[in-house]
PDB file of N, CA and C in Angstrom:
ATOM      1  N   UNK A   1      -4.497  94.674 197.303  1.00  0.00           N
ATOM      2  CA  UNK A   1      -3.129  94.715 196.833  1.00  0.00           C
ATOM      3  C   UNK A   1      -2.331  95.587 197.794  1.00  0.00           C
ATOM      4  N   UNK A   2      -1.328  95.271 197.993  1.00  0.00           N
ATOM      5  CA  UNK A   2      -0.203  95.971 198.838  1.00  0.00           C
ATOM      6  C   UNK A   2       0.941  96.734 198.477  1.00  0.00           C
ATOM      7  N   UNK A   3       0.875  98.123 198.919  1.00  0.00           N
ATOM      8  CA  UNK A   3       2.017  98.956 198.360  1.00  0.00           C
ATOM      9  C   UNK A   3       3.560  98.466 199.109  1.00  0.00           C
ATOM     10  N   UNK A   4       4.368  98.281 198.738  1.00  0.00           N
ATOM     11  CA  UNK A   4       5.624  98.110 199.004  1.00  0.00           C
ATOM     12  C   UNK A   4       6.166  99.327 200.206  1.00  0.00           C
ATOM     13  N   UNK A   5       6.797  98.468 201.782  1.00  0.00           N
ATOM     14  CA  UNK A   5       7.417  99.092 202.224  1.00  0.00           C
ATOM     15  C   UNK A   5       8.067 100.339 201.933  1.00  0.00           C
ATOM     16  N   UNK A   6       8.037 101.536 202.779  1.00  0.00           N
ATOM     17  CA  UNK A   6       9.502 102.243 202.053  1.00  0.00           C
ATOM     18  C   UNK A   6      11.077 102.023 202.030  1.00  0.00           C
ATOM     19  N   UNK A   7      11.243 101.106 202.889  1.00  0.00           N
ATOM     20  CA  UNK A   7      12.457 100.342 202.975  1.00  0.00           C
ATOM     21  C   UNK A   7      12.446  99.887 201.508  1.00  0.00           C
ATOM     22  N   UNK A   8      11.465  98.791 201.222  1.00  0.00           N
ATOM     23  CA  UNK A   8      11.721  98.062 200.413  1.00  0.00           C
ATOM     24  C   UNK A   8      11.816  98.927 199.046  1.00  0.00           C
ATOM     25  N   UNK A   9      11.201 100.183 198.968  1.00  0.00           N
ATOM     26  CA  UNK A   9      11.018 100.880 197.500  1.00  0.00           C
ATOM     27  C   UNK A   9      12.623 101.835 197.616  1.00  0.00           C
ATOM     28  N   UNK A  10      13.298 101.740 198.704  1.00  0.00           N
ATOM     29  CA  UNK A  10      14.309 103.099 198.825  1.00  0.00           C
ATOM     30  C   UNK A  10      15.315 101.679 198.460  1.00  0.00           C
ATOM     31  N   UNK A  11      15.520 100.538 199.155  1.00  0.00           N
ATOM     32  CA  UNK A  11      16.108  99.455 197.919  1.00  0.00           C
ATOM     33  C   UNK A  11      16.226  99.522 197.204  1.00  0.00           C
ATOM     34  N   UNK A  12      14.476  98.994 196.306  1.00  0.00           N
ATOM     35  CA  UNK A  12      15.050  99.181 194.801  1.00  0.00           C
ATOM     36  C   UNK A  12      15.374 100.197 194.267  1.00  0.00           C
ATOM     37  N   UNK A  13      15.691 101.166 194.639  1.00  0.00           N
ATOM     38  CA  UNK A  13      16.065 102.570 194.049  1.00  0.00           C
ATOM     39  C   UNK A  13      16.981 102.454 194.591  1.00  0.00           C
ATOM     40  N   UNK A  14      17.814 102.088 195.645  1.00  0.00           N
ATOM     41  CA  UNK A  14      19.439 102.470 195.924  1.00  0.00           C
ATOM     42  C   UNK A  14      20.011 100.755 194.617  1.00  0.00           C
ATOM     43  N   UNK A  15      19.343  99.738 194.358  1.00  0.00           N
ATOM     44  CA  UNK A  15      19.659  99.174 193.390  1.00  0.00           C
ATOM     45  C   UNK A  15      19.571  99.253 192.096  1.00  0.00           C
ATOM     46  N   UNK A  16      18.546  99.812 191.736  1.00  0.00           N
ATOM     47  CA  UNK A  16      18.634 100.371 190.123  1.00  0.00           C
ATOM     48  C   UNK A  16      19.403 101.769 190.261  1.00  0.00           C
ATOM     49  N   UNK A  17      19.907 102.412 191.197  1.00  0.00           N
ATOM     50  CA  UNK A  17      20.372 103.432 191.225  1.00  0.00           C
ATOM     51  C   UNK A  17      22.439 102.676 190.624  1.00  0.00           C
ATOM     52  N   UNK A  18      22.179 101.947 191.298  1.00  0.00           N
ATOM     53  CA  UNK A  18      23.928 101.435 191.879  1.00  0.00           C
ATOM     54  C   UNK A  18      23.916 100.305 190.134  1.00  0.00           C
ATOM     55  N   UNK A  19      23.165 100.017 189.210  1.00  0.00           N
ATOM     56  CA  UNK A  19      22.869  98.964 188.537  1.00  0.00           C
ATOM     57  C   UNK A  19      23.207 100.191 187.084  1.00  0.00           C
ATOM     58  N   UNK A  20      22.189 101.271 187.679  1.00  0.00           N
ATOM     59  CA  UNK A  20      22.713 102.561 186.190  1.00  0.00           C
ATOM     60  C   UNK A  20      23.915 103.695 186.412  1.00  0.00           C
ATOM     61  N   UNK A  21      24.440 103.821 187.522  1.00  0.00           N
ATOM     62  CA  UNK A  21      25.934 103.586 187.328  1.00  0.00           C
ATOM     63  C   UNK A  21      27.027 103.179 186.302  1.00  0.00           C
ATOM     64  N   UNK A  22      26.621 101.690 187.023  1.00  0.00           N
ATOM     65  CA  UNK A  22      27.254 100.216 186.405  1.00  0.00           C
ATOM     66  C   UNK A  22      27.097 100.598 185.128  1.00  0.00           C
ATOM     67  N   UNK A  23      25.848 100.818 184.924  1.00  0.00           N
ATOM     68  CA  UNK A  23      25.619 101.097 183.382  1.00  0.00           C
ATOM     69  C   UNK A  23      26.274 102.016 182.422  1.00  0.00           C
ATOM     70  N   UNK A  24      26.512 103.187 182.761  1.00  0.00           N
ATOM     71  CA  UNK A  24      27.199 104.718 182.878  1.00  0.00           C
ATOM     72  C   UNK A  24      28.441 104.431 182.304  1.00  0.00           C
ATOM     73  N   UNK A  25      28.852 103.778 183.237  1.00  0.00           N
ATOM     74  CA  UNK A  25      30.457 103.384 183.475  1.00  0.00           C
ATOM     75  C   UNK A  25      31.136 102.168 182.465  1.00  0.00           C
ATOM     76  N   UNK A  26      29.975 101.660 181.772  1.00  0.00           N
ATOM     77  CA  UNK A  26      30.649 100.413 181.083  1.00  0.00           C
ATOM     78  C   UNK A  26      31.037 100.689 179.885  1.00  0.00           C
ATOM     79  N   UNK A  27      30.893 101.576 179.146  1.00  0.00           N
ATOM     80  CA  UNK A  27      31.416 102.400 177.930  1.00  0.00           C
ATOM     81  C   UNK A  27      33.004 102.747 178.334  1.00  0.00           C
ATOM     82  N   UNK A  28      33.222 103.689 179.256  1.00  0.00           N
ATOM     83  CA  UNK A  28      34.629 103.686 179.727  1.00  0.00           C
ATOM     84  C   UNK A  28      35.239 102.646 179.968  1.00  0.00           C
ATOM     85  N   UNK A  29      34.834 102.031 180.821  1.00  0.00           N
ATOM     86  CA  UNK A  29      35.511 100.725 181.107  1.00  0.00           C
ATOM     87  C   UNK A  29      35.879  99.619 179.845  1.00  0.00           C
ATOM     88  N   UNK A  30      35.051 100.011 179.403  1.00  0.00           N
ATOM     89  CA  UNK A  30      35.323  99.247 177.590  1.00  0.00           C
ATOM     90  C   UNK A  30      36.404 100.385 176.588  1.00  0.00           C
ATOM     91  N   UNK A  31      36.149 100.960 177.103  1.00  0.00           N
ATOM     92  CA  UNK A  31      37.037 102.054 176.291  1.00  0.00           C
ATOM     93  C   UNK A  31      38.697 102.180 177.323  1.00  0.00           C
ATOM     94  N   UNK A  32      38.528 101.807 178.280  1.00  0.00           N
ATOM     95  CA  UNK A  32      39.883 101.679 178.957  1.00  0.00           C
ATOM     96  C   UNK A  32      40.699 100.228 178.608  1.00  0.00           C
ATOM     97  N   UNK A  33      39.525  99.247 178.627  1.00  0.00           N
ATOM     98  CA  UNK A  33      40.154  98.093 178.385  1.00  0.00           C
ATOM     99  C   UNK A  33      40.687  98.082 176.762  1.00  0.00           C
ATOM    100  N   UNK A  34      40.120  98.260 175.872  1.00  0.00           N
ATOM    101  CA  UNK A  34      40.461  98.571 174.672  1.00  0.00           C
ATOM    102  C   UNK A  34      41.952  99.374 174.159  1.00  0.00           C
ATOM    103  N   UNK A  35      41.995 100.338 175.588  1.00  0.00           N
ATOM    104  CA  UNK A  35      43.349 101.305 175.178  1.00  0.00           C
ATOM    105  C   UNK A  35      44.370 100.264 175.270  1.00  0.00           C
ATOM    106  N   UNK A  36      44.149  99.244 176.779  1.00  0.00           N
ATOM    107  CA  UNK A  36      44.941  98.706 177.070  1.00  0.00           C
ATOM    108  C   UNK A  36      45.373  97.811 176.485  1.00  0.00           C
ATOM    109  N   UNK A  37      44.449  97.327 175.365  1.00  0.00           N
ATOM    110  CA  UNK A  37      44.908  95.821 174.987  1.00  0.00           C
ATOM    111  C   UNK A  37      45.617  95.975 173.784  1.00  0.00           C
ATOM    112  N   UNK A  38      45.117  97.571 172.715  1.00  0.00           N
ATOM    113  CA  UNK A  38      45.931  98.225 172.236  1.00  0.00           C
ATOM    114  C   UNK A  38      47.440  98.311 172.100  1.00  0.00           C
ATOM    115  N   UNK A  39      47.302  99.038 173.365  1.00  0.00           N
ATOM    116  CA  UNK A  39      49.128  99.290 173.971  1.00  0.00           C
ATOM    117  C   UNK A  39      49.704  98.217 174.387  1.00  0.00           C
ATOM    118  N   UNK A  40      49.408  96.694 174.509  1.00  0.00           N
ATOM    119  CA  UNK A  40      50.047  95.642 174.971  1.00  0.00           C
ATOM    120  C   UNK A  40      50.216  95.055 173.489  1.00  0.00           C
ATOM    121  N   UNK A  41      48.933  95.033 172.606  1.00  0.00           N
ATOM    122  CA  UNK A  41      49.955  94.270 171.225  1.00  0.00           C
ATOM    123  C   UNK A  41      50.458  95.496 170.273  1.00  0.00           C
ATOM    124  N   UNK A  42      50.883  96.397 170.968  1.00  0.00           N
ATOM    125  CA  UNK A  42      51.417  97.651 169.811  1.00  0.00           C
ATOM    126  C   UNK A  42      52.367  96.950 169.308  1.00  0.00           C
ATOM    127  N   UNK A  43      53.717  96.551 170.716  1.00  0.00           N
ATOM    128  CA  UNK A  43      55.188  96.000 170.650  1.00  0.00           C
ATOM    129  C   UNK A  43      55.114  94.614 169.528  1.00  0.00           C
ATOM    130  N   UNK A  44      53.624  93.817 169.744  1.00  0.00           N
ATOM    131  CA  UNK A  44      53.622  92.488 169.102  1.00  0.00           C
ATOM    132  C   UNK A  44      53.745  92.743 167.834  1.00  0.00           C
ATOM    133  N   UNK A  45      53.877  93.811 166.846  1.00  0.00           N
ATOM    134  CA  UNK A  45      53.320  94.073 165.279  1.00  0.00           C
ATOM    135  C   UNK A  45      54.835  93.691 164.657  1.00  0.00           C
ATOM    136  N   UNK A  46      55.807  92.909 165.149  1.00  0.00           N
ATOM    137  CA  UNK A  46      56.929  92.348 164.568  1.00  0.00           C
ATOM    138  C   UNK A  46      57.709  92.963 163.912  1.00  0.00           C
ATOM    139  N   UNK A  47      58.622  92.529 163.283  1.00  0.00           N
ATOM    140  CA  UNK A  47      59.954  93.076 162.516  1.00  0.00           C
ATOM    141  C   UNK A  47      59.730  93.005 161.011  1.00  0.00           C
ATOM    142  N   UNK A  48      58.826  94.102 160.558  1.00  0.00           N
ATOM    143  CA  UNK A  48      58.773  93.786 159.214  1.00  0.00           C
ATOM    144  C   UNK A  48      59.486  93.471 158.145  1.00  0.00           C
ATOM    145  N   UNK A  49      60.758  94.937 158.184  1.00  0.00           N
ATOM    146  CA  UNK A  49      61.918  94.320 157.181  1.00  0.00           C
ATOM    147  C   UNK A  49      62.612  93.362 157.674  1.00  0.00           C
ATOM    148  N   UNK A  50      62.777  92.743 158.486  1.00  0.00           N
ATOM    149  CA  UNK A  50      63.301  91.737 159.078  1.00  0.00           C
ATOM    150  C   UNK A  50      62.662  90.302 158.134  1.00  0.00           C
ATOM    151  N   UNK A  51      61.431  89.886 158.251  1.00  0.00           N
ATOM    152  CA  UNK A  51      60.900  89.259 157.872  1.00  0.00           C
ATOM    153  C   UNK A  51      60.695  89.461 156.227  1.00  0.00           C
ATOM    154  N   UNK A  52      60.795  90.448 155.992  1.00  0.00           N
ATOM    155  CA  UNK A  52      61.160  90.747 154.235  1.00  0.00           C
ATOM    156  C   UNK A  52      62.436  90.293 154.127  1.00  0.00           C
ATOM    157  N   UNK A  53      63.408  90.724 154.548  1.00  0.00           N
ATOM    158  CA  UNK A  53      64.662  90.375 154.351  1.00  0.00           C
ATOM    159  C   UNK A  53      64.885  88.623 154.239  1.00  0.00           C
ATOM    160  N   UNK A  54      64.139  87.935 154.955  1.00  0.00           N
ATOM    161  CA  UNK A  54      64.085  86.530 155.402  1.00  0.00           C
ATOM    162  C   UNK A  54      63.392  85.865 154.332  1.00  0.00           C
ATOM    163  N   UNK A  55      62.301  86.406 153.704  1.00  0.00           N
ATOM    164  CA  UNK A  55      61.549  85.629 152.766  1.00  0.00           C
ATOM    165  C   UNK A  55      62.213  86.137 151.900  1.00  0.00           C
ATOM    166  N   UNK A  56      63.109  87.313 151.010  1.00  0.00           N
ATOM    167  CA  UNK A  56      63.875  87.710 149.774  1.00  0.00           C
ATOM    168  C   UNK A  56      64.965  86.645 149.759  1.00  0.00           C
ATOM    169  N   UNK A  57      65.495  85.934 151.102  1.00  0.00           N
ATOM    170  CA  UNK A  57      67.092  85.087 151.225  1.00  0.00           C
ATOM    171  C   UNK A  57      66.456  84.111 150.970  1.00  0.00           C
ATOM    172  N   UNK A  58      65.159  83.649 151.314  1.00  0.00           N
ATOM    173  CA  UNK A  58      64.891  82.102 151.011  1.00  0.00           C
ATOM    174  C   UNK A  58      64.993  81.934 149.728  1.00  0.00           C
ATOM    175  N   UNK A  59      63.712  82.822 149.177  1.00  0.00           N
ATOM    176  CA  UNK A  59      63.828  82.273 147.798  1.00  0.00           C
ATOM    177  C   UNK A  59      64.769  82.416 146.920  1.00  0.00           C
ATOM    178  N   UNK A  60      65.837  83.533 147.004  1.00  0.00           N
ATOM    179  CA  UNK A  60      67.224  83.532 146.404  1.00  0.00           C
ATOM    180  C   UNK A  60      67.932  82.086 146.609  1.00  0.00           C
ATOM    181  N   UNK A  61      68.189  81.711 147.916  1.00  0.00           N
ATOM    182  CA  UNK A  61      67.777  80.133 147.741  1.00  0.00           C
ATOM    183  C   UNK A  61      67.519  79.415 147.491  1.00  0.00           C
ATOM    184  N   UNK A  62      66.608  79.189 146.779  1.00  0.00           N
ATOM    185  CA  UNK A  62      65.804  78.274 145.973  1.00  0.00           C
ATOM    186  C   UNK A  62      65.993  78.732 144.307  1.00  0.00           C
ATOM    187  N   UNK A  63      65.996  79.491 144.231  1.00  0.00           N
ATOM    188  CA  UNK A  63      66.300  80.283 143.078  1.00  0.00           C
ATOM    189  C   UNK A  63      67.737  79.752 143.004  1.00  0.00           C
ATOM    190  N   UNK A  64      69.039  79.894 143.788  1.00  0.00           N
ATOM    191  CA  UNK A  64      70.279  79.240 143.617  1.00  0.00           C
ATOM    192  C   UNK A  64      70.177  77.864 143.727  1.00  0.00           C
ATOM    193  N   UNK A  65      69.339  77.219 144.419  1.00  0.00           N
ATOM    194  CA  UNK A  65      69.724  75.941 144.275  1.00  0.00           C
ATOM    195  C   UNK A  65      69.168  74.919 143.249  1.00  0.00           C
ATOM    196  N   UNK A  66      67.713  76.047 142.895  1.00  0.00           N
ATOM    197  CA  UNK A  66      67.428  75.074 141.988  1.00  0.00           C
ATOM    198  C   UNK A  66      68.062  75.439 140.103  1.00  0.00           C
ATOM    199  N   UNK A  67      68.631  76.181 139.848  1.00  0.00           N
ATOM    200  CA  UNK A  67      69.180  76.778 138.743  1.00  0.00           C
ATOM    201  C   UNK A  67      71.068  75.674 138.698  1.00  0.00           C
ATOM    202  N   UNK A  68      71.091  75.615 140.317  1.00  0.00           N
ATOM    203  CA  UNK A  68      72.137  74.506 140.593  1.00  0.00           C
ATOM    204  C   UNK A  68      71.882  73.315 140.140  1.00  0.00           C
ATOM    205  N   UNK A  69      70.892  72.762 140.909  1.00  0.00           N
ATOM    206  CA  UNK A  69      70.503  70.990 140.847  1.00  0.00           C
ATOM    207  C   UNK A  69      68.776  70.805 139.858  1.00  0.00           C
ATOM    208  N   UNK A  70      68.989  71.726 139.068  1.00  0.00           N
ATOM    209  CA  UNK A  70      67.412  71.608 138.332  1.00  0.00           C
ATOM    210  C   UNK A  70      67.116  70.488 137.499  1.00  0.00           C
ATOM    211  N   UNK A  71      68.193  70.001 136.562  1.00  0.00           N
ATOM    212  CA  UNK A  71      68.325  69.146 136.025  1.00  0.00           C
ATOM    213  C   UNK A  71      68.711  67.827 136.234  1.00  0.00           C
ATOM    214  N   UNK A  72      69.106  67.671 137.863  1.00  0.00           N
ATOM    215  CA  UNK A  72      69.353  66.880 138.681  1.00  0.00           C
ATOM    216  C   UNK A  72      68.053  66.301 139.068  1.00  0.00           C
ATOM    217  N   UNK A  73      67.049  67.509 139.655  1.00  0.00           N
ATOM    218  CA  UNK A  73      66.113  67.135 140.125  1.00  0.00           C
ATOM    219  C   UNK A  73      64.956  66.522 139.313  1.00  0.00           C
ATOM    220  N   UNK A  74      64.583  67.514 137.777  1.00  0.00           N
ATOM    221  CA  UNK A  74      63.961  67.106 136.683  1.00  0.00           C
ATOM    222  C   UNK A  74      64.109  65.175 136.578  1.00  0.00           C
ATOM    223  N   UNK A  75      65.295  65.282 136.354  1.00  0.00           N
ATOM    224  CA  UNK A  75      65.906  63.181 136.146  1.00  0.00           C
ATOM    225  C   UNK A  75      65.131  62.593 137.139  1.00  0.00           C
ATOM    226  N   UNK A  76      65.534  62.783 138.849  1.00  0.00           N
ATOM    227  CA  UNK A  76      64.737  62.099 139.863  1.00  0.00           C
ATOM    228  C   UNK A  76      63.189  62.228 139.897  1.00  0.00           C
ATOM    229  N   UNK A  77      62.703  63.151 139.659  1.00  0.00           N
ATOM    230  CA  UNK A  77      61.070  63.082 139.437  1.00  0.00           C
ATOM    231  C   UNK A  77      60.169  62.525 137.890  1.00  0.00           C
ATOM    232  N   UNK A  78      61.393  62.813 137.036  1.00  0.00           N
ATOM    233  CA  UNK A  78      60.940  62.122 136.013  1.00  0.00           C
ATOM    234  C   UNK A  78      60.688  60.183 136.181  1.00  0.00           C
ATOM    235  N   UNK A  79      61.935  59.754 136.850  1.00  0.00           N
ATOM    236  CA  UNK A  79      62.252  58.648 137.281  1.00  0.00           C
ATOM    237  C   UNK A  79      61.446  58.271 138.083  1.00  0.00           C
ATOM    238  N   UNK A  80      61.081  58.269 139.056  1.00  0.00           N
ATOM    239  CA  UNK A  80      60.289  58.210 140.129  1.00  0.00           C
ATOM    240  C   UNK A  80      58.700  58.319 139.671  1.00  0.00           C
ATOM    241  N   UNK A  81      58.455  58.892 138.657  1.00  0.00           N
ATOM    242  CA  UNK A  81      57.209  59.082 138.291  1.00  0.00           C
ATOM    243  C   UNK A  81      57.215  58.042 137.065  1.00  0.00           C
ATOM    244  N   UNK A  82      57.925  57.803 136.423  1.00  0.00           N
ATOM    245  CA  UNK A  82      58.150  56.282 135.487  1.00  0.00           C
ATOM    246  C   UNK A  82      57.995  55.128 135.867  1.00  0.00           C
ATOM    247  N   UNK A  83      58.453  54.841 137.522  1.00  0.00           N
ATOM    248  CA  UNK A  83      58.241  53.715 138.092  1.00  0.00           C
ATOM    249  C   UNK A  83      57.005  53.396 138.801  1.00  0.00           C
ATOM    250  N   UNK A  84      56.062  54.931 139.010  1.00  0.00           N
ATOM    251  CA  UNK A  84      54.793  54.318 140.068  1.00  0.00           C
ATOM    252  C   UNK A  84      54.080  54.536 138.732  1.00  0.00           C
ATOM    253  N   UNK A  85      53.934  54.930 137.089  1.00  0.00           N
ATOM    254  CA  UNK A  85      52.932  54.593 136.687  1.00  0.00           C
ATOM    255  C   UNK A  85      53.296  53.201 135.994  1.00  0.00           C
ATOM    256  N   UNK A  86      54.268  53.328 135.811  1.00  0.00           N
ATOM    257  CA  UNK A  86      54.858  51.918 135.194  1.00  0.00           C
ATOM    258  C   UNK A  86      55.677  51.798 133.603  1.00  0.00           C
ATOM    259  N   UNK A  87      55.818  53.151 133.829  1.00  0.00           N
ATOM    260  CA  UNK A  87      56.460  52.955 132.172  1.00  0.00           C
ATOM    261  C   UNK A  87      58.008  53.131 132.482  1.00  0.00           C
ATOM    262  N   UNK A  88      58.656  52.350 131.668  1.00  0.00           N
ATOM    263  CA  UNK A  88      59.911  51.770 131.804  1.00  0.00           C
ATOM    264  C   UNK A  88      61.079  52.312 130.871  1.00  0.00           C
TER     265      UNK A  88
END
């Protein structure tokens, strides 16, 4: 059996050397990328009362229109539902 060059053994040691580094370093690097992706959707977290304000106007909306046309609408679905089962 043959012992390995010292070239070849100071290799693999300048490569597992350069490989646990790599290794060392990938916690930070995960922890940097993380800050970053953080701080890029901070701005994305939207307009909350904005969007409250928007869903309170709709349904006041609906709430006005149907207190408007309720009994309008009641007739057309009643109707409409008379004719596809068939009662007349």
């Amino acid at each position: 059996m043959s012992t390995p060059s010292r070239s070849s053994r100071r290799g693999a040691v300048r490569l597992s050397g350069s490989l646990g580094a790599a290794a060392l370093d990938c916690p930070r690097r995960a922890r940097a990328l993380a800050v970053r992706a953080c701080r890029a959707l901070a701005p994305e977290r939207g307009d909350v009362p904005g969007w409250v304000l928007v869903t309170l106007m709709t349904a006041g909306l609906v709430v006005a229109l149907w207190t408007v046309a309720g009994p309008a609408l009641v007739n057309i679905f009643t109707s409409a539902m008379n004719k596809v089962t068939g009662a007349i």
